[in-house]
Protein backbone atom coordinates (compact mmCIF):
# COMPACT_ATOMS: atom_id res chain seq x y z
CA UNK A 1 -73.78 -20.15 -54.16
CA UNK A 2 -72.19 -23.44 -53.50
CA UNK A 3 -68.29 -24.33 -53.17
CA UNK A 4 -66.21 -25.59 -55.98
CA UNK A 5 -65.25 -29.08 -55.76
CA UNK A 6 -62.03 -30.17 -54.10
CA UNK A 7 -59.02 -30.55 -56.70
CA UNK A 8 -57.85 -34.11 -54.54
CA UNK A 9 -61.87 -35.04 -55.69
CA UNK A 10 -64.86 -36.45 -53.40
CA UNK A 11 -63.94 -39.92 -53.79
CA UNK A 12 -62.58 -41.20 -49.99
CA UNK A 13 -59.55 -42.93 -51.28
CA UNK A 14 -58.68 -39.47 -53.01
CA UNK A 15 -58.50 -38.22 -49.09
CA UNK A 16 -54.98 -40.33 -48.78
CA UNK A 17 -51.88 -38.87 -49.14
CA UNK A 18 -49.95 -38.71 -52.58
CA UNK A 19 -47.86 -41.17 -53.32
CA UNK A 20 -45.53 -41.09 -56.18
CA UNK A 21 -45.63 -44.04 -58.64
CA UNK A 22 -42.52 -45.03 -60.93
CA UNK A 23 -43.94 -42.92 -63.72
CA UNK A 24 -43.78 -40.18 -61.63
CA UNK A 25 -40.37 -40.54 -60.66
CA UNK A 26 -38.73 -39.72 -63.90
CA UNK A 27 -35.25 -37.38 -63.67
CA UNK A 28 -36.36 -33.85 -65.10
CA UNK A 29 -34.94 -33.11 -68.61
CA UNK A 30 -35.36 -33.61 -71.97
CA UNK A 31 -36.95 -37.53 -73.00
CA UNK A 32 -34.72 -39.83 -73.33
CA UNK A 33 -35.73 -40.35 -77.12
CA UNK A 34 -34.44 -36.65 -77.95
CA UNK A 35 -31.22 -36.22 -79.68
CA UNK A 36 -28.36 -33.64 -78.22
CA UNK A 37 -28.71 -30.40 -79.51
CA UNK A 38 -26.17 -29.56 -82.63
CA UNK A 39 -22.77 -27.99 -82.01
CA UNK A 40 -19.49 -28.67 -80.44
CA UNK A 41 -19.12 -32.31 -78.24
CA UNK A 42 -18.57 -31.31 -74.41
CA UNK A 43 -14.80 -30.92 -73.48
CA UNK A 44 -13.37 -33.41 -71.32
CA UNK A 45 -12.33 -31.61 -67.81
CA UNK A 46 -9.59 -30.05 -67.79
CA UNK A 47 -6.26 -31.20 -65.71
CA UNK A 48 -5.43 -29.80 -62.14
CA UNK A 49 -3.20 -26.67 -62.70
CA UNK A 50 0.11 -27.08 -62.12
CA UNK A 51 1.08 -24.28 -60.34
CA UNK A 52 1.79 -24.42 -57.07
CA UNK A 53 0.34 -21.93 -54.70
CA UNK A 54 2.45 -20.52 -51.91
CA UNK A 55 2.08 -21.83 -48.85
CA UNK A 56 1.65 -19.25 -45.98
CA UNK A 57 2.58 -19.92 -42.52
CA UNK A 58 0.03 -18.90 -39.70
CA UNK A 59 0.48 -15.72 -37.86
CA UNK A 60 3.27 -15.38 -35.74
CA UNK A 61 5.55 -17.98 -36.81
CA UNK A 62 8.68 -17.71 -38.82
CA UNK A 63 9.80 -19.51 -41.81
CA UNK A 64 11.93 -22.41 -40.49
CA UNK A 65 9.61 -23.50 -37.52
CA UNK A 66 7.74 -26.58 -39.24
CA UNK A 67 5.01 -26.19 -36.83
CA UNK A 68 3.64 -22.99 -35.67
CA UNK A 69 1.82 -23.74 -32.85
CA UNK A 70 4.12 -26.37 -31.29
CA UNK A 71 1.97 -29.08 -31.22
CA UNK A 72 4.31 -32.21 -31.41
CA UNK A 73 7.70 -30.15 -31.70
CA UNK A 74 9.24 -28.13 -28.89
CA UNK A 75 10.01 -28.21 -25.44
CA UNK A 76 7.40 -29.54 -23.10
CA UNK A 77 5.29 -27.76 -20.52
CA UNK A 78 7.80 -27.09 -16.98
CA UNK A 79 6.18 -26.07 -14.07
CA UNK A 80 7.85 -22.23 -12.91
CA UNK A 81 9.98 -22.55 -9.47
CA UNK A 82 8.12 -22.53 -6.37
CA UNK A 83 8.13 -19.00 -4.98
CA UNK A 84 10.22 -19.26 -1.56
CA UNK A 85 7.84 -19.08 1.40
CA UNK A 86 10.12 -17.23 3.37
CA UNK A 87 10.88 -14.70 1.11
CA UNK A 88 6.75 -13.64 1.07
CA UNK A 89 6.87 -13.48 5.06
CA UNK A 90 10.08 -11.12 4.65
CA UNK A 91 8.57 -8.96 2.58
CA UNK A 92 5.29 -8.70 4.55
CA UNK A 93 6.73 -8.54 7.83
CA UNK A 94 8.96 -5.61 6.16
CA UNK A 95 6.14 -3.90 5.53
CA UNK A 96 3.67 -3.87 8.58
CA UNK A 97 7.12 -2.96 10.37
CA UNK A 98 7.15 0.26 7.91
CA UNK A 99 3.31 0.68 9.28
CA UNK A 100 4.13 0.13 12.89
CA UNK A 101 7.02 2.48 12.89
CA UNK A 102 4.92 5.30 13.58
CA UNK A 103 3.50 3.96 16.06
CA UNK A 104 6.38 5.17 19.39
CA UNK A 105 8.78 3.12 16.54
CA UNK A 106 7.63 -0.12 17.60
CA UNK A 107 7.75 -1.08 13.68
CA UNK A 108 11.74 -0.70 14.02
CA UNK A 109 11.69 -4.66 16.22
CA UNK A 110 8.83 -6.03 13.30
CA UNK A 111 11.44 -4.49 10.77
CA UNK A 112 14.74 -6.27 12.04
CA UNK A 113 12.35 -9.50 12.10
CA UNK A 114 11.41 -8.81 8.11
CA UNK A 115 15.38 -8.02 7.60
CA UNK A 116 16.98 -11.22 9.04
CA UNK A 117 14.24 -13.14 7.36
CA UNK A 118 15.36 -11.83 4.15
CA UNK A 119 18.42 -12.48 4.58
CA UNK A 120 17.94 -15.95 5.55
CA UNK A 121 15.55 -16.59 2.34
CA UNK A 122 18.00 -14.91 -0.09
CA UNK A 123 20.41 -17.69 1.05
CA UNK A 124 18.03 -20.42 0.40
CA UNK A 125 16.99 -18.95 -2.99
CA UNK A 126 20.35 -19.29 -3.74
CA UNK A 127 20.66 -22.66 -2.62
CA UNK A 128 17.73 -24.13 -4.03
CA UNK A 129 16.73 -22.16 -7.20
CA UNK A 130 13.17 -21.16 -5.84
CA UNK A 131 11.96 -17.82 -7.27
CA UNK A 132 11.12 -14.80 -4.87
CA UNK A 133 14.61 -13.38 -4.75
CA UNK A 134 12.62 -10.09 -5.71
CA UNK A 135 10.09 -10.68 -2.22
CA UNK A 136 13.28 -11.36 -0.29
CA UNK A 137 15.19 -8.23 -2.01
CA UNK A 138 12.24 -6.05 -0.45
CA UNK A 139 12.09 -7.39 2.70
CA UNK A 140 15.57 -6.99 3.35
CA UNK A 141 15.59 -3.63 2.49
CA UNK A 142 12.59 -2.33 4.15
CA UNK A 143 13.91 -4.16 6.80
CA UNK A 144 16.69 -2.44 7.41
CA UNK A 145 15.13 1.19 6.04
CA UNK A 146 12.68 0.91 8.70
CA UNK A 147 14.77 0.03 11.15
CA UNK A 148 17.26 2.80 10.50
CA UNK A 149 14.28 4.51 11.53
CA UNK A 150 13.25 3.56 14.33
CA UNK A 151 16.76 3.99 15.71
CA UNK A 152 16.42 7.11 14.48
CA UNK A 153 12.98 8.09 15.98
CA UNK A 154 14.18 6.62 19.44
CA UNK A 155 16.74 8.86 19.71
CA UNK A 156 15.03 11.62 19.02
CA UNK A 157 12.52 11.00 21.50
CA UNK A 158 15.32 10.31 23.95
CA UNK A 159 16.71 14.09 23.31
CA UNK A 160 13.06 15.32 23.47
CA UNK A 161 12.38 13.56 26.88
CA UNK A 162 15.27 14.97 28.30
CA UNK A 163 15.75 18.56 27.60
CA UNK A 164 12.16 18.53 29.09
CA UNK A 165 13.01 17.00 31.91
CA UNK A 166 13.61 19.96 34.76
CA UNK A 167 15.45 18.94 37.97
CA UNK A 168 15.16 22.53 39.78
CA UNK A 169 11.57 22.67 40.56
CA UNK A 170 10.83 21.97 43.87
CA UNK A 171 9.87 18.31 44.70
CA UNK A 172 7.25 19.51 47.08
CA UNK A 173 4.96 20.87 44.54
CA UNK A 174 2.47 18.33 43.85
CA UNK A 175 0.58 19.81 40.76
CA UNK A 176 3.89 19.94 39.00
CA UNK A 177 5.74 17.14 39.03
CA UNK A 178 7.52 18.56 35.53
CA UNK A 179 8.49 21.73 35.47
CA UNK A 180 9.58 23.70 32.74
CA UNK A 181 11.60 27.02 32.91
CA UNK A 182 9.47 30.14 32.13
């Protein structure tokens, strides 16, 4: 059994490539000798309609913006108000004071700190348009809340200290230096 020939042939300069010649390179179709088949001529192309279609404004935007999206029209970019630096450490110190309070009401000192420092930022938000009045709003409260508190919790302590305080047990006792009535 042997193989069939190759379709490019045996001869070595059928081995090249293929390259087209200008017969090849004819435009598919009919030749150019053959009439146009019988019937109607072809229609010139018909004219753009003249309809308009509606134009429809992207999502979001209303009808007499002429740009959506602001690109060109509008006001430009502002940088928000600094946030008052004071007004973060009066709300802060507001709130370890709350923490502290419980704590023999040593949180009531931190919260008068927190309080004044509220104050004293509120007036400078005023004065200078910064944001944070919100910051400073807290601090001045919890402030004051927490050092209600502590007032509070001192004098409680104070009552507690001395209705346990004895004075008639004998001062020679030495295991009980506080007596309490039986």
């Amino acid at each position: 059994m042997t193989n069939p020939p190759p379709p490019w042939g045996s001869d070595p300069d059928d081995t090249q490539p293929y390259r087209p010649t200008g017969d090849d390179l004819q435009p598919p179709g009919p030749p150019a000798d053959v009439p146009p088949p019988p019937g109607p001529a072809p229609q010139q192309p018909s004219p753009p309609p003249t309809e308009q279609y509606p134009v429809y404004q992207p999502y979001g935007a209303s009808a007499g913006q002429p740009n959506a999206y602001g690109v060109g029209v509008g006001v430009p970019y502002q940088a928000p108000n600094p946030t008052n630096g004071m007004a973060i450490g009066a709300m802060v110190t507001s709130l370890v004071g709350l923490v502290g309070c419980f704590c023999y009401g040593l949180g009531g000192i931190i919260g008068l700190v927190g309080a004044i420092l509220g104050h004293v930022s509120l007036r400078q938000i005023k004065r200078t348009s910064a944001g944070g009045r919100g910051m400073a709003l807290t601090g001045v409260i919890v402030g004051w809340i927490v050092f209600a508190l502590a007032i509070i919790g001192w004098i409680a302590l104070g009552i507690i200290i001395a209705n346990e305080w004895d004075t008639s047990c004998p001062s020679s006792d030495p295991d009980y230096p506080f007596c309490s009535t039986p």
